[in-house]
N, C-alpha and C. Protein backbone atom coordinates (compact mmCIF):
# COMPACT_ATOMS: atom_id res chain seq x y z
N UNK A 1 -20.40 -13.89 15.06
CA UNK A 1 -19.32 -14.86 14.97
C UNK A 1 -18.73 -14.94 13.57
N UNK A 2 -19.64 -14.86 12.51
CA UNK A 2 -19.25 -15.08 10.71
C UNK A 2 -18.16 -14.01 11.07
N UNK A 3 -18.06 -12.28 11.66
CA UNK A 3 -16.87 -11.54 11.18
C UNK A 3 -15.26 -11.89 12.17
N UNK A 4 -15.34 -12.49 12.98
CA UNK A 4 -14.16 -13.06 13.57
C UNK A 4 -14.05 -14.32 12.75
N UNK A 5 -14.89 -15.70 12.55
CA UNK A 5 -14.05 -16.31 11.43
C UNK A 5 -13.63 -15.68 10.55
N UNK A 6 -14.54 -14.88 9.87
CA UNK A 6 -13.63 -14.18 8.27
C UNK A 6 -12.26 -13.47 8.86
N UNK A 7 -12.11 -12.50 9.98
CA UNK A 7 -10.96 -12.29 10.32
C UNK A 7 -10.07 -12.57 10.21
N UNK A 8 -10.28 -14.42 10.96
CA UNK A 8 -8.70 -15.46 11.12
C UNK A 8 -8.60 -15.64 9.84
N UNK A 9 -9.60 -16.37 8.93
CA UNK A 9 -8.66 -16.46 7.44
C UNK A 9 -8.88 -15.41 6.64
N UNK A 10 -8.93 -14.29 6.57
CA UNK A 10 -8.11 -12.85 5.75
C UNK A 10 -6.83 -12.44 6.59
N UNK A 11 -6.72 -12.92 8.13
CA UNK A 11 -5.18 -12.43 8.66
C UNK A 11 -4.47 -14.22 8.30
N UNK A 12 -4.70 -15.11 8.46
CA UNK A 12 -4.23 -16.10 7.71
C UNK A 12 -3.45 -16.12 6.36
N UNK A 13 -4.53 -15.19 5.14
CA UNK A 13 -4.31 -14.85 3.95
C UNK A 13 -2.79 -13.96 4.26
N UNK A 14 -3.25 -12.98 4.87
CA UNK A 14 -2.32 -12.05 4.84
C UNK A 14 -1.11 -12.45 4.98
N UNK A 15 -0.85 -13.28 5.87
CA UNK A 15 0.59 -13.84 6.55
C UNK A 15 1.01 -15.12 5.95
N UNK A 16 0.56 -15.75 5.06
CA UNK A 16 0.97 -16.72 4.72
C UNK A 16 0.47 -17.01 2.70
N UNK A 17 0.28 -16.24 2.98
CA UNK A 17 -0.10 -15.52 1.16
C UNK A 17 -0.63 -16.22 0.25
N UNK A 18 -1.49 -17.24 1.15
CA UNK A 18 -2.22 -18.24 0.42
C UNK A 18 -3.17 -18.72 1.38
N UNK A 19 -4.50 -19.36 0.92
CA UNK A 19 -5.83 -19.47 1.40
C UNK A 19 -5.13 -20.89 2.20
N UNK A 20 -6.27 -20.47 3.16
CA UNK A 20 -5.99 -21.93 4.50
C UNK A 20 -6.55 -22.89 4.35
N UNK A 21 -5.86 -24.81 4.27
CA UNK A 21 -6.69 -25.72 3.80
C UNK A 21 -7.78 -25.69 4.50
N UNK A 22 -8.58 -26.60 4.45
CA UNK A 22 -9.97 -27.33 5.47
C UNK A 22 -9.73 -27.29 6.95
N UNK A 23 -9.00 -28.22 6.80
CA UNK A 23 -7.90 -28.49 7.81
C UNK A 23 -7.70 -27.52 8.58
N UNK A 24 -6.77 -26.30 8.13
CA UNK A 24 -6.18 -25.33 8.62
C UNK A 24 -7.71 -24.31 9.42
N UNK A 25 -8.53 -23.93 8.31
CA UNK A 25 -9.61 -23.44 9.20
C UNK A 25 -10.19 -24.13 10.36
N UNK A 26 -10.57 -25.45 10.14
CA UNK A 26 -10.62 -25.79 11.98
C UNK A 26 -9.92 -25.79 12.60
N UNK A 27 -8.95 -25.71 12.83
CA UNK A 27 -8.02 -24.77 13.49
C UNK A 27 -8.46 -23.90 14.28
N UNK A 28 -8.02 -23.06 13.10
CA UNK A 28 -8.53 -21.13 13.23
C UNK A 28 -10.01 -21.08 14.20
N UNK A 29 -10.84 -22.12 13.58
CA UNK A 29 -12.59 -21.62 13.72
C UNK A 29 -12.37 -22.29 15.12
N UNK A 30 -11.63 -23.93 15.17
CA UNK A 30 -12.23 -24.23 16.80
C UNK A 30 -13.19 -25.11 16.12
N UNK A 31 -13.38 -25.50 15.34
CA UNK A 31 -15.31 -26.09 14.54
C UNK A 31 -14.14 -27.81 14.72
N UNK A 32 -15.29 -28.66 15.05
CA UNK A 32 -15.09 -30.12 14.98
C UNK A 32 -15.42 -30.63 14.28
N UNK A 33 -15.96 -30.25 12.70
CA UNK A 33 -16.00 -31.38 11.51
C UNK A 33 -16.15 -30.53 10.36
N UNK A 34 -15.97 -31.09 9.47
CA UNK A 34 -15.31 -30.28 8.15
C UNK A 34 -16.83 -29.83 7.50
N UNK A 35 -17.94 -30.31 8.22
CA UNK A 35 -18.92 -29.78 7.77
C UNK A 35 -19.30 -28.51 7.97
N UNK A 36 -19.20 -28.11 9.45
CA UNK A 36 -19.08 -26.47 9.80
C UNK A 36 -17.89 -25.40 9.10
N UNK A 37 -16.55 -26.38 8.70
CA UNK A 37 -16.25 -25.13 7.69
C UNK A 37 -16.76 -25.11 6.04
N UNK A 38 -17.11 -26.16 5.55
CA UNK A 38 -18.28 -26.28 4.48
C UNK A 38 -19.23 -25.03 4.90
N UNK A 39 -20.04 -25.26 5.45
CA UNK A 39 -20.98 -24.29 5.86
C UNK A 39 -20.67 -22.62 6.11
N UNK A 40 -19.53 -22.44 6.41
CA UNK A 40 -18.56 -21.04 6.90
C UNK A 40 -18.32 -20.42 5.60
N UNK A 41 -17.61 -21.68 4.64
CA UNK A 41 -16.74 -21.57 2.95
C UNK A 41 -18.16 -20.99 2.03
N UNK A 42 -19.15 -21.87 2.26
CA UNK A 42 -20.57 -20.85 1.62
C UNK A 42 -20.68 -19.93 2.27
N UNK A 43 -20.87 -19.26 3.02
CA UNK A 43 -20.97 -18.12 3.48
C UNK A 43 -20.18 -17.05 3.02
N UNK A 44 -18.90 -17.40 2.88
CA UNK A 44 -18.01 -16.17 2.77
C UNK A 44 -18.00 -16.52 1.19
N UNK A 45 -18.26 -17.41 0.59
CA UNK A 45 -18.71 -17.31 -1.25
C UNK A 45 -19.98 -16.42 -1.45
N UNK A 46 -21.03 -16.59 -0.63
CA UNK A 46 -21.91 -15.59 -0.95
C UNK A 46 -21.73 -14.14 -0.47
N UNK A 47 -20.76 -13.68 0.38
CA UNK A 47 -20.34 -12.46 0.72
C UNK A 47 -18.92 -11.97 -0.02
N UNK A 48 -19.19 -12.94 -0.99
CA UNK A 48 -17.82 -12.65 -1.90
C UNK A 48 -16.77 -12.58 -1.36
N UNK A 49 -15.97 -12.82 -0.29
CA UNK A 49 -14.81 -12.84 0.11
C UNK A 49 -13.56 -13.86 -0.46
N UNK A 50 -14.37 -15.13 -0.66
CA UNK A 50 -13.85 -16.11 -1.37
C UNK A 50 -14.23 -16.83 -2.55
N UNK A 51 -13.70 -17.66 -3.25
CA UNK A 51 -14.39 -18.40 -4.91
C UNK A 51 -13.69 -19.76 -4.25
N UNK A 52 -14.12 -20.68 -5.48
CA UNK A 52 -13.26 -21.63 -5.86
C UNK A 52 -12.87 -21.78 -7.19
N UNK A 53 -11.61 -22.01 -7.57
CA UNK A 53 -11.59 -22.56 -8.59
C UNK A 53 -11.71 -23.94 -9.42
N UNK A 54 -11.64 -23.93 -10.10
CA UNK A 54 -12.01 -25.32 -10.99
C UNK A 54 -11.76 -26.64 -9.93
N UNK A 55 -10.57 -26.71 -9.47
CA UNK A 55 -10.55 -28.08 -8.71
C UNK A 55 -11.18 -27.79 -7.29
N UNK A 56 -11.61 -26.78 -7.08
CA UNK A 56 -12.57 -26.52 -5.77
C UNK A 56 -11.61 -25.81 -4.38
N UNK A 57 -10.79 -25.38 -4.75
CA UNK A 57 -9.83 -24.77 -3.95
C UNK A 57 -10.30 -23.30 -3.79
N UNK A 58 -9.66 -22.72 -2.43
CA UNK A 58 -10.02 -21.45 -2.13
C UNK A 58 -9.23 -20.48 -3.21
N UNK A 59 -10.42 -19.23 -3.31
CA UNK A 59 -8.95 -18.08 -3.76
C UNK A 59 -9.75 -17.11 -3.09
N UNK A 60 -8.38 -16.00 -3.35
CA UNK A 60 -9.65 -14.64 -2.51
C UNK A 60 -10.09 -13.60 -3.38
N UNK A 61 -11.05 -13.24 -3.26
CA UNK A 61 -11.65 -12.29 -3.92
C UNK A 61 -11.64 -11.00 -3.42
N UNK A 62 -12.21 -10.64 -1.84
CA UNK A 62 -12.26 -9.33 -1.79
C UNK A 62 -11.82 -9.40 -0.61
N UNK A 63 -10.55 -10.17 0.10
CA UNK A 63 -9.96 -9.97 1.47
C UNK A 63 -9.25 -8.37 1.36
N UNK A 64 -8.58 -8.00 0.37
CA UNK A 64 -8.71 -6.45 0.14
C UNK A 64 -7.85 -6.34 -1.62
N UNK A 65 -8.50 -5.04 -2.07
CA UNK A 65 -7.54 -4.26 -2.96
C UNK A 65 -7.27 -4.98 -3.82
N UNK A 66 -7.63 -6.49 -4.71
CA UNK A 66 -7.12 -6.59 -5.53
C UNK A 66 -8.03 -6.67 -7.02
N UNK A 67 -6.82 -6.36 -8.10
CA UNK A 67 -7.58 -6.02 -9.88
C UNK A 67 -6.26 -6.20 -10.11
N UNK A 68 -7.43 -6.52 -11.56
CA UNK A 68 -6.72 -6.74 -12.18
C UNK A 68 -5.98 -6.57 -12.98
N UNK A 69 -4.47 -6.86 -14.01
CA UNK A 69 -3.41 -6.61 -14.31
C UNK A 69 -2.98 -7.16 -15.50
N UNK A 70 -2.56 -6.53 -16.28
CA UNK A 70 -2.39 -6.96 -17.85
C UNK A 70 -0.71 -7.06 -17.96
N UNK A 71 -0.74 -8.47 -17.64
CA UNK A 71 1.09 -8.61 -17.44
C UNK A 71 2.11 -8.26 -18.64
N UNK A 72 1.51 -7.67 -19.77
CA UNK A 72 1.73 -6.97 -21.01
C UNK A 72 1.93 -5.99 -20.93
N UNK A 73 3.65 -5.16 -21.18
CA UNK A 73 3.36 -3.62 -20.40
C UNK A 73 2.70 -2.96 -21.63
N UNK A 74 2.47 -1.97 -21.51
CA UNK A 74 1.83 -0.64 -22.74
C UNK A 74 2.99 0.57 -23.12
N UNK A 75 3.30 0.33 -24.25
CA UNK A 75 4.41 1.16 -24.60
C UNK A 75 3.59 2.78 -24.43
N UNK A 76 4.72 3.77 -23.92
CA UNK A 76 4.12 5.20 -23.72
C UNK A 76 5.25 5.96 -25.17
N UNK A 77 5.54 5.23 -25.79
CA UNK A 77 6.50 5.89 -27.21
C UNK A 77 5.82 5.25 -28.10
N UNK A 78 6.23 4.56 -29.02
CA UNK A 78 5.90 3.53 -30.15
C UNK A 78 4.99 2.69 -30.11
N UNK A 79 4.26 2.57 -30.82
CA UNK A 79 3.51 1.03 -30.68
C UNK A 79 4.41 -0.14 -30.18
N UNK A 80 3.66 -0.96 -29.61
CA UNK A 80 4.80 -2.28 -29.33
C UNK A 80 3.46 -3.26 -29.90
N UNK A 81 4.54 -4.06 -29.85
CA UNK A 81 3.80 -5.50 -30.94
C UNK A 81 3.02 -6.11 -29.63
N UNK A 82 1.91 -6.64 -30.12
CA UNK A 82 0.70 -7.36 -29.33
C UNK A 82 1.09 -8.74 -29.07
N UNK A 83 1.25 -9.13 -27.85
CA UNK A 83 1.00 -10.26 -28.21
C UNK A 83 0.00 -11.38 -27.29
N UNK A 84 -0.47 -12.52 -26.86
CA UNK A 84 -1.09 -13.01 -25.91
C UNK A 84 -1.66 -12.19 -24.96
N UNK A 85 -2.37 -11.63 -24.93
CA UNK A 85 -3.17 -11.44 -23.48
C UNK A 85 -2.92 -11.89 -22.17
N UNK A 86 -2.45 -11.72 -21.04
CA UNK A 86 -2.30 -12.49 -20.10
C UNK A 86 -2.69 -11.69 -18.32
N UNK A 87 -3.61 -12.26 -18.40
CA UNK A 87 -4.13 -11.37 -16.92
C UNK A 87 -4.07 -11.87 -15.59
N UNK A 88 -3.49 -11.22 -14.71
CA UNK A 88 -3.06 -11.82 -13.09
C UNK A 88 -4.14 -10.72 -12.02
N UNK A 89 -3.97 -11.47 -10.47
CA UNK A 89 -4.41 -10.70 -10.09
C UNK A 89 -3.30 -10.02 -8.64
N UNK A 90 -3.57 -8.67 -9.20
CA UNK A 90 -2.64 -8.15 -8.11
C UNK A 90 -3.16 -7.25 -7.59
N UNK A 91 -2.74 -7.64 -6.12
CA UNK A 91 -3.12 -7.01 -4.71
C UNK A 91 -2.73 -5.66 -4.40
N UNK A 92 -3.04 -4.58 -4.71
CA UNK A 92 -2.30 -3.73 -4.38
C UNK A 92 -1.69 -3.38 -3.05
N UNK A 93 -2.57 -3.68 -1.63
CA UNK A 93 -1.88 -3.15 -0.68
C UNK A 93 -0.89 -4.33 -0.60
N UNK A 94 -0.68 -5.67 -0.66
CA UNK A 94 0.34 -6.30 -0.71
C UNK A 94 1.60 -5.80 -1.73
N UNK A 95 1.42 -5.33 -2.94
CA UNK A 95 2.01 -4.51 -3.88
C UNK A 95 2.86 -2.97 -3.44
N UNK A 96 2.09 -2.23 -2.60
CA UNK A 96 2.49 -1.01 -2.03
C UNK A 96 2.84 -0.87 -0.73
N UNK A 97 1.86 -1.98 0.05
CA UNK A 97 2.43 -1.41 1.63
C UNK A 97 3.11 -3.07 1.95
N UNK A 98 4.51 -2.03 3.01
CA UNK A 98 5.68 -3.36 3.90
C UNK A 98 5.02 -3.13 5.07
N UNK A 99 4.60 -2.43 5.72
CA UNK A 99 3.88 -1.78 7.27
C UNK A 99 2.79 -1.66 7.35
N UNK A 100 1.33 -2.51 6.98
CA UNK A 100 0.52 -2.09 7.42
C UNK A 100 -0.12 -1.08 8.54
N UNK A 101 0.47 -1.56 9.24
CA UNK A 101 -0.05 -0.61 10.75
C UNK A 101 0.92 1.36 11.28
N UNK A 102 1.63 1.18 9.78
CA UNK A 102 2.52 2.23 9.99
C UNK A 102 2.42 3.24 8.59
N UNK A 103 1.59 2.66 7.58
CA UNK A 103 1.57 3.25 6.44
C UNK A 103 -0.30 4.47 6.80
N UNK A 104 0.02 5.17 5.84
CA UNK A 104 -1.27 5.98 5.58
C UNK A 104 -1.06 6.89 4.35
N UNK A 105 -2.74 7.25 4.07
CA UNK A 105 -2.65 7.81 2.80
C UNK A 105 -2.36 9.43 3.25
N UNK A 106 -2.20 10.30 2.46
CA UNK A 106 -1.91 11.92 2.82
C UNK A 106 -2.33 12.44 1.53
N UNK A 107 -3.48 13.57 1.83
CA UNK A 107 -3.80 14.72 0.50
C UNK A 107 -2.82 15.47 0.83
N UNK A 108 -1.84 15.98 -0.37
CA UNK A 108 -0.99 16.72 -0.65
C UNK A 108 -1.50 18.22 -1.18
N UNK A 109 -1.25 19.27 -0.70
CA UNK A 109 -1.54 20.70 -0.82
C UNK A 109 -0.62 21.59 -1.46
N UNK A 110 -0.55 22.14 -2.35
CA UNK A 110 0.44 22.93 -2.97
C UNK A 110 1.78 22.00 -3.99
N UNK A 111 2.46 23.12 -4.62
CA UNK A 111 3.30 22.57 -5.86
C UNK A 111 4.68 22.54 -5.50
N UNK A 112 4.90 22.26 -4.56
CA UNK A 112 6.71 22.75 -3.52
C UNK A 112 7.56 21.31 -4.61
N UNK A 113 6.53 20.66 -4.62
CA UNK A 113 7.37 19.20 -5.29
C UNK A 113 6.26 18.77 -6.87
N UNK A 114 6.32 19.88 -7.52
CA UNK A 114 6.10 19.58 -9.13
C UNK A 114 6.70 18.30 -9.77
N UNK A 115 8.20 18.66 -9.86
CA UNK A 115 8.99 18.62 -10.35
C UNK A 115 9.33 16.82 -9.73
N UNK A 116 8.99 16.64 -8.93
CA UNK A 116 9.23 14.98 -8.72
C UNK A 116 7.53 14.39 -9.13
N UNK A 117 6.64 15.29 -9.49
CA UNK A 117 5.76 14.66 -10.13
C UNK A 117 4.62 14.10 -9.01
N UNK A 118 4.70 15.12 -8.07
CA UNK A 118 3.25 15.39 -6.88
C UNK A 118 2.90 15.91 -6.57
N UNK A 119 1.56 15.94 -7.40
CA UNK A 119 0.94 17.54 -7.77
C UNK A 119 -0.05 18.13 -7.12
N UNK A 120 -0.22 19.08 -7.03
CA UNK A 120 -1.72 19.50 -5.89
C UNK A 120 -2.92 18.44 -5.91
N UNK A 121 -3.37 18.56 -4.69
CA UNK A 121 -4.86 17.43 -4.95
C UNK A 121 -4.25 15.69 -4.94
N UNK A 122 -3.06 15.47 -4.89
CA UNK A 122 -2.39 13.91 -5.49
C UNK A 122 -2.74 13.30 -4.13
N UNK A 123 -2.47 12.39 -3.89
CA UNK A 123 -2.60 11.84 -2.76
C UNK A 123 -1.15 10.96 -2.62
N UNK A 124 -0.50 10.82 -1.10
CA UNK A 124 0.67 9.98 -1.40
C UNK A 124 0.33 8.97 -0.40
N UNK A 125 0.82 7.82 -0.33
CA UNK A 125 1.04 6.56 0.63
C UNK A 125 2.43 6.70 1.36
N UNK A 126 2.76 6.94 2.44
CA UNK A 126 3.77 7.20 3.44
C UNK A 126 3.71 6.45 4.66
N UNK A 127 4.43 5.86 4.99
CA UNK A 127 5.09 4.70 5.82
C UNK A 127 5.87 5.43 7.13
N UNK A 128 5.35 5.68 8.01
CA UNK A 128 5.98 6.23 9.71
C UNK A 128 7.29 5.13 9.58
N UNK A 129 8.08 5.80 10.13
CA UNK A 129 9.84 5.50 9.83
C UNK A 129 10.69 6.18 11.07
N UNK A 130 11.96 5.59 11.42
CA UNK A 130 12.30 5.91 12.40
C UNK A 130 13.81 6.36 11.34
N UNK A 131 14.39 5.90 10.47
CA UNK A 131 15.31 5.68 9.73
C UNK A 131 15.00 6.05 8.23
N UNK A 132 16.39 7.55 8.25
CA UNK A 132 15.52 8.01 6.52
C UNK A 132 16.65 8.14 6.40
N UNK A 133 17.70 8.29 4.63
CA UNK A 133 17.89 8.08 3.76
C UNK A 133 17.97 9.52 3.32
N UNK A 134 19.22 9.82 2.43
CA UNK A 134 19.41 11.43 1.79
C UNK A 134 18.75 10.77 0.45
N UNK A 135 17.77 11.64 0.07
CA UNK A 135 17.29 11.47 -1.33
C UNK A 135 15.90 10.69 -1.58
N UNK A 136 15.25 10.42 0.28
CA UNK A 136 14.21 9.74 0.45
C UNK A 136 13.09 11.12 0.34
N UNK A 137 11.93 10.92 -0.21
CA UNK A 137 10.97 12.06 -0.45
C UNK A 137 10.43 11.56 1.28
N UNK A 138 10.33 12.80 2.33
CA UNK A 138 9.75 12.58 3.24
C UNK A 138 8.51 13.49 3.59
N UNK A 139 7.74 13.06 4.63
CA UNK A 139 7.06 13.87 5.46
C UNK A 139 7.87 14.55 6.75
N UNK A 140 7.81 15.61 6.79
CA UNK A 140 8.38 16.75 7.86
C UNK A 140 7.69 17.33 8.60
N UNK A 141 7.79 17.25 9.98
CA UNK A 141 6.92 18.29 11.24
C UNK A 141 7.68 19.08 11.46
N UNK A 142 7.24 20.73 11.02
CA UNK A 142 7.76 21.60 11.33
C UNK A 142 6.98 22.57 12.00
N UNK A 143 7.56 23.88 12.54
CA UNK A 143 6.97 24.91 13.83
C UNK A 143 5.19 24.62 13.07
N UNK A 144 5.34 24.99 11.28
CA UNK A 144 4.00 25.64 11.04
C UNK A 144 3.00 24.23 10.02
N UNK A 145 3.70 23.32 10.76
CA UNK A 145 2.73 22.05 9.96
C UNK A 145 3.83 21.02 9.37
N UNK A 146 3.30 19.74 8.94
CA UNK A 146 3.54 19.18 7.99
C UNK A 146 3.64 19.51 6.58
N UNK A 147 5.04 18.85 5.94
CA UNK A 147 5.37 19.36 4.82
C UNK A 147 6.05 18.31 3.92
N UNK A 148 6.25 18.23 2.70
CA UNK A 148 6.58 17.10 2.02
C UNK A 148 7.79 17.63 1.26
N UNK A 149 8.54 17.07 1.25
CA UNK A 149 9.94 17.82 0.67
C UNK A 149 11.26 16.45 0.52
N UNK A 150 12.14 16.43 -0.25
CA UNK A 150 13.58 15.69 -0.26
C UNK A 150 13.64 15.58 0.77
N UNK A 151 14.86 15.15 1.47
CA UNK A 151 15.84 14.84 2.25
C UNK A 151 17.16 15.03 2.11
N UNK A 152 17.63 16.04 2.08
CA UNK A 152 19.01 16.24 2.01
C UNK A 152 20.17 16.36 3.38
N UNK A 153 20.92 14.81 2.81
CA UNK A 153 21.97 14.61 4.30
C UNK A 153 22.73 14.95 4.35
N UNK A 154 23.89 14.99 4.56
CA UNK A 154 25.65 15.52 4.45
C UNK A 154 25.96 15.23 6.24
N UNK A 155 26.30 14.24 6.34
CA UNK A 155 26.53 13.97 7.89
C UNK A 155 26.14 14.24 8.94
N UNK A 156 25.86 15.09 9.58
CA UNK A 156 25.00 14.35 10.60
C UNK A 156 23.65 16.01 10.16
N UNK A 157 24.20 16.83 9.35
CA UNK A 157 23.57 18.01 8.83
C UNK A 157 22.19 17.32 8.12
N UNK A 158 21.53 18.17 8.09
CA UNK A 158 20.02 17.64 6.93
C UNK A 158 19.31 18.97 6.67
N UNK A 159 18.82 18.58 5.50
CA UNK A 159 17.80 19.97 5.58
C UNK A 159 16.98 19.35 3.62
N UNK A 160 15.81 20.34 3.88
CA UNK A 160 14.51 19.69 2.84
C UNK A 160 14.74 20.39 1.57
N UNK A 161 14.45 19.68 0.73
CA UNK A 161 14.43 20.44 -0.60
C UNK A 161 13.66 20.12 -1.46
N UNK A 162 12.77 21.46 -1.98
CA UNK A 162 11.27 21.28 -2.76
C UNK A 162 11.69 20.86 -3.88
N UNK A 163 10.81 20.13 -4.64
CA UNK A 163 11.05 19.78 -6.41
C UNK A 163 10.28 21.05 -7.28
N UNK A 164 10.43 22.16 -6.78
CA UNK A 164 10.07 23.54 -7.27
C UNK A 164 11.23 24.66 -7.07
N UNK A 165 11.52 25.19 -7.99
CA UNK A 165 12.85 25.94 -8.69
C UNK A 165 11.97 27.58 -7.35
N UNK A 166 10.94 27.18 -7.59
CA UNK A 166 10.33 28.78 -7.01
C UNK A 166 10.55 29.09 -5.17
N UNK A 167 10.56 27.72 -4.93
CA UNK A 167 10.93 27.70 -3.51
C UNK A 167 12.09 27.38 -3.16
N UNK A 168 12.57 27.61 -1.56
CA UNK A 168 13.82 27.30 -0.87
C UNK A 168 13.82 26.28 -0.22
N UNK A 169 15.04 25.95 -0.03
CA UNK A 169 15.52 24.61 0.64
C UNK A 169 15.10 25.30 2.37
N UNK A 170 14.59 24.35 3.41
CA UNK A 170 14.26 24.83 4.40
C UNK A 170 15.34 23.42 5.63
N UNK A 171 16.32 24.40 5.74
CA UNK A 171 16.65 24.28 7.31
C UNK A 171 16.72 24.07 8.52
N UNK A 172 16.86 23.30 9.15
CA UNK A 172 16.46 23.35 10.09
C UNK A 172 17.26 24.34 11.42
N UNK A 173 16.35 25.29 12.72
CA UNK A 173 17.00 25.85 13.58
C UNK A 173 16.22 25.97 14.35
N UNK A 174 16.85 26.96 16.04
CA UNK A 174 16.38 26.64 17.39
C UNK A 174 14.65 26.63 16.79
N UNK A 175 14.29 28.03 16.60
CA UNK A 175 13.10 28.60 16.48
C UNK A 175 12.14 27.63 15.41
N UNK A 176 13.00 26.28 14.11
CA UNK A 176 11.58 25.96 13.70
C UNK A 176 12.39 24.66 13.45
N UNK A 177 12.26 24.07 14.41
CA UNK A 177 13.30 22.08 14.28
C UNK A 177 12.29 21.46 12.95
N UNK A 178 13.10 20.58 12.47
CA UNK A 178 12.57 19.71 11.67
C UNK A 178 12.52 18.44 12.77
N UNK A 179 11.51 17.49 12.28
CA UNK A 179 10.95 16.55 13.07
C UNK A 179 10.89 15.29 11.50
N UNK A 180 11.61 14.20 11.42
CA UNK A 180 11.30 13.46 10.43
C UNK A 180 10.19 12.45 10.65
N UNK A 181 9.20 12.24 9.88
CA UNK A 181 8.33 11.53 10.35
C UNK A 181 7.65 9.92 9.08
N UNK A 182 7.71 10.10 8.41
CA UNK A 182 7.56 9.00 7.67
C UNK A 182 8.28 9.53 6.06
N UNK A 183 8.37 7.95 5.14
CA UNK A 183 8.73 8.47 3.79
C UNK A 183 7.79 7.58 2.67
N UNK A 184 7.44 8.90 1.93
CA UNK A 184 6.84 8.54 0.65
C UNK A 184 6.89 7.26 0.17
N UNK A 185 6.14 6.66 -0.22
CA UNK A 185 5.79 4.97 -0.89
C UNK A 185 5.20 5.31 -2.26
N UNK A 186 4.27 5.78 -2.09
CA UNK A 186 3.86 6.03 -3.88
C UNK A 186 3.16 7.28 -4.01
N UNK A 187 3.28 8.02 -5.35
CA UNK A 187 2.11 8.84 -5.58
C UNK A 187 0.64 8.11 -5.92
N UNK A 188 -0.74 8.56 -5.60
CA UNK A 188 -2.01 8.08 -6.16
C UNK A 188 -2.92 9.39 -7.03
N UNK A 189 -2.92 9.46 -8.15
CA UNK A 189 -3.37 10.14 -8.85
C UNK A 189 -4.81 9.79 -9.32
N UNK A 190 -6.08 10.23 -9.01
CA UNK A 190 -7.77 10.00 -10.14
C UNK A 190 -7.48 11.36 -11.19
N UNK A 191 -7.62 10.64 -12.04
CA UNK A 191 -7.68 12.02 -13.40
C UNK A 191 -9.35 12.06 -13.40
C-alpha cells in the first residue's frame, strides 16, 4: 500500500508543482484522520522521498531528477566577478521533458552530426512528434534504420541533412521513404 500512496503524491507533485497539504493527502490516501497521514509523511521522510522545512512543510527530495544549481552563471571567456552564492533546486526532467510518456533517451552512433555538436557515444532526449519544423534536429525511419539528421522543408518537399561536410543530404524515394518520428530535446554528454 506505502507504493500507491507515494504514487498519488509524486503524480500530485507532478501536476500541480507543489507538495499536497494534509488535507489534500486524505484525499488522495482515503485515510480518516490526519494521524494516518502523519504516519505515511514519516515514512516517506525515512525513504527520502520527502523533508520538511523549517516551518514543517513538505518539499521533495527524490520524487525524481533533481540537483542542484548555482543560479550564478560561469563565464566560459573571462573571469566574471563573484558574487553571492545562491543555490536552487532544479528538476531536470521537469526542466527537459513537455511529454513524459512520449519522450526517451537514444545512444547516438557515428559523426553524421559533429558539427551541431552530437558526438559518437552522446546520448540525446527526443520527444515522439506528429508535427516537425524545417531546422528541427530529428529522428528518421528509414529502409536501413534509424537516423538522426536536420530537417530540411521547402513545401511540402523535405529531405535530411547531416552536420558533417563528409556526408550527403539523404532524400527521400519509392525504394527508401523517410518516416518522421520524434525531435531532439537535448544533447547528454558523461566526460
Amino acid at each position: 500500500m506505502f507504493a500507491t500512496y507515494k504514487k498519488k503524491i509524486v503524480d500530485f507533485y507532478k501536476q500541480n508543482r507543489r507538495m499536497p497539504s494534509y488535507g489534500e493527502i486524505m484525499k488522495l490516501t482515503g485515510f480518516k484522520s490526519k494521524n494516518a497521514v502523519y504516519k505515511l509523511i514519516n515514512k516517506l521522510i525515512e525513504a527520502g522521498v520527502v523533508s520538511k522545512d523549517a516551518d514543517g512543510k513538505l518539499i521533495p527530495e527524490a520524487i525524481y531528477g533533481e540537483v542542484m544549481r548555482l543560479t550564478q552563471p560561469v563565464s566560459a571567456g573571462m573571469g566574471a566577478e563573484v558574487q553571492e552564492e545562491s543555490i536552487e533546486k532544479l528538476n531536470l526532467t521537469e526542466w527537459l521533458v513537455d511529454n513524459e510518456s512520449q519522450t526517451y533517451m537514444v545512444d547516438v552512433q557515428g559523426d553524421s552530426m559533429k558539427d551541431a555538436c552530437i558526438l559518437d557515444g552522446d546520448t540525446v532526449l527526443v520527444e515522439r512528434s506528429s508535427s516537425f519544423r524545417d531546422g528541427q534536429i530529428v529522428v528518421a525511419l528509414m529502409q536501413d534504420g534509424y537516423t538522426i539528421k536536420y530537417l530540411r522543408k521547402q513545401g511540402s518537399k523535405m529531405h535530411l541533412e547531416p552536420a558533417n561536410s563528409r556526408y550527403r543530404p539523404i532524400y527521400p524515394t519509392e525504394d527508401n521513404p523517410i518516416e518522421l518520428i520524434a525531435v531532439v530535446k537535448a544533447v547528454i554528454r558523461k566526460l
